[in-house]
C-alpha atoms as a PDB file:
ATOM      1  CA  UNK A   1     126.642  -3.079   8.784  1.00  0.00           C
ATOM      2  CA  UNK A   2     129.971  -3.594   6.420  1.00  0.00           C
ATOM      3  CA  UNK A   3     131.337  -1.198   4.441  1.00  0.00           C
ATOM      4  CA  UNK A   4     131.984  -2.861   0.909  1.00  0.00           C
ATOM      5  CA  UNK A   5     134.081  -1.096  -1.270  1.00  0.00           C
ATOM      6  CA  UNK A   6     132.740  -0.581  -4.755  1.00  0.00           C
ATOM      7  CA  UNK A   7     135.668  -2.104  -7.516  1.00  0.00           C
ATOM      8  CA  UNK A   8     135.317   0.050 -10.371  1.00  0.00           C
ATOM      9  CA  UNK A   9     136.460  -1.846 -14.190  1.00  0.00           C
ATOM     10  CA  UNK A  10     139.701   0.131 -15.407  1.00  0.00           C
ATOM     11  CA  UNK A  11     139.543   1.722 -18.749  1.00  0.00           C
ATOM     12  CA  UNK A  12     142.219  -1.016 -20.978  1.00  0.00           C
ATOM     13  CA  UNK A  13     143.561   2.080 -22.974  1.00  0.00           C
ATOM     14  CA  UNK A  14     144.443   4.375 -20.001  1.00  0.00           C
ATOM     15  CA  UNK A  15     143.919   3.058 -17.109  1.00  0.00           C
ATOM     16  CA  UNK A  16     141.457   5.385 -15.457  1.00  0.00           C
ATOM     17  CA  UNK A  17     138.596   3.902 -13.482  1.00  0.00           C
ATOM     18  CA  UNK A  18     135.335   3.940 -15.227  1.00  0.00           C
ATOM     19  CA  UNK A  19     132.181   5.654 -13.975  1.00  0.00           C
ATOM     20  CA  UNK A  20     128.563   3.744 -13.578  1.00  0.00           C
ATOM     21  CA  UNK A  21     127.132   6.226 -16.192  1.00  0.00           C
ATOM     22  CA  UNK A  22     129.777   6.564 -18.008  1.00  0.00           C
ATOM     23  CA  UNK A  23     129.472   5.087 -21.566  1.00  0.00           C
ATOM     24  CA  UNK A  24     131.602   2.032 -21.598  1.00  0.00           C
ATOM     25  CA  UNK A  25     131.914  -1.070 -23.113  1.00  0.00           C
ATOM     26  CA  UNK A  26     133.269  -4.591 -22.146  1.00  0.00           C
ATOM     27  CA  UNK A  27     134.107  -7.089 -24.570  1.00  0.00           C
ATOM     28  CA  UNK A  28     136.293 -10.277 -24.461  1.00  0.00           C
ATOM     29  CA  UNK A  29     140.015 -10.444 -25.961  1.00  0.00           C
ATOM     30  CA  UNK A  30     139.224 -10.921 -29.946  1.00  0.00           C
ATOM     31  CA  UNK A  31     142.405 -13.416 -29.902  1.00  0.00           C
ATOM     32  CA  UNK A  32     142.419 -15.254 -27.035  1.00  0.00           C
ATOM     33  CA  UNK A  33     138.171 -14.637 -25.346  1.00  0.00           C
ATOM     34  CA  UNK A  34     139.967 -15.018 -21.911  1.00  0.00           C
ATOM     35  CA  UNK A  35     140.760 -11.064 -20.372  1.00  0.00           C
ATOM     36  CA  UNK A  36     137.977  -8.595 -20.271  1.00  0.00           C
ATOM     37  CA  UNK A  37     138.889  -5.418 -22.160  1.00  0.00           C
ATOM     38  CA  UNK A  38     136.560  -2.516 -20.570  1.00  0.00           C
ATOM     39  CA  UNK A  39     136.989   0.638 -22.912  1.00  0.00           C
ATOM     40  CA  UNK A  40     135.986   4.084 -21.900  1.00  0.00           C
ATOM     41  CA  UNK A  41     133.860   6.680 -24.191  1.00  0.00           C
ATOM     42  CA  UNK A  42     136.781   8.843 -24.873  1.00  0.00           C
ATOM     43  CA  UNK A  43     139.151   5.888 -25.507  1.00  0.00           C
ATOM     44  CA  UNK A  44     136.924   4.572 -28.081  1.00  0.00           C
ATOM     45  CA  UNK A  45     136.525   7.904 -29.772  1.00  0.00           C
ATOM     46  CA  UNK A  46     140.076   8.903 -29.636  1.00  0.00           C
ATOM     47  CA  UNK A  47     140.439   5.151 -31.213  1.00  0.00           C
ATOM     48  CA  UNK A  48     143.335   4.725 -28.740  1.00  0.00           C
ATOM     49  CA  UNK A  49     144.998   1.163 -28.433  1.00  0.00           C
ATOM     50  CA  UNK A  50     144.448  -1.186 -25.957  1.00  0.00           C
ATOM     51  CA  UNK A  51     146.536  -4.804 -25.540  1.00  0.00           C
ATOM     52  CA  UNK A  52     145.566  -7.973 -24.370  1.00  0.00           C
ATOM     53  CA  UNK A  53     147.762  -9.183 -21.150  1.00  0.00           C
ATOM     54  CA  UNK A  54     147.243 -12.475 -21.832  1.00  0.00           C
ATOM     55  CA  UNK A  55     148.244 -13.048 -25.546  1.00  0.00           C
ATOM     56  CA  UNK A  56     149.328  -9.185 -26.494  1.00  0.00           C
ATOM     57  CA  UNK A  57     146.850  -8.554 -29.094  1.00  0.00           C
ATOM     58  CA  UNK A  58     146.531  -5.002 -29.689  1.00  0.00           C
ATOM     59  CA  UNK A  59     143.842  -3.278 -31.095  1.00  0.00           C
ATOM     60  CA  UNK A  60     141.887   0.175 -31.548  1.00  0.00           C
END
């Protein structure tokens, strides 16, 4: 038996690990569609920025 560990998606804004209940979302860079942005509730309600790391877009 192997012992797999779980990778959990960082929060873009602040770079806390998201929870599997937790009330995230995922979405693709607006700019560029090539980096994954995962956003955590309290990110998105605090409207805090996040950035691309591909092309630097930034956005709330």
């Amino acid at each position: 038996m192997s012992k797999e560990r779980l990778q959990l998606p960082i929060c873009t804004s602040c770079n806390r690990p998201t929870l599997p209940k937790e009330n995230v979302v995922k979405f693709y860079c607006p700019e560029c569609g090539k980096v994954l942005i995962w956003r955590c509730e309290k990110c998105r309600l605090l409207s805090r920025p996040y950035k691309c790391v591909n092309c630097g877009f930034e956005g709330p």
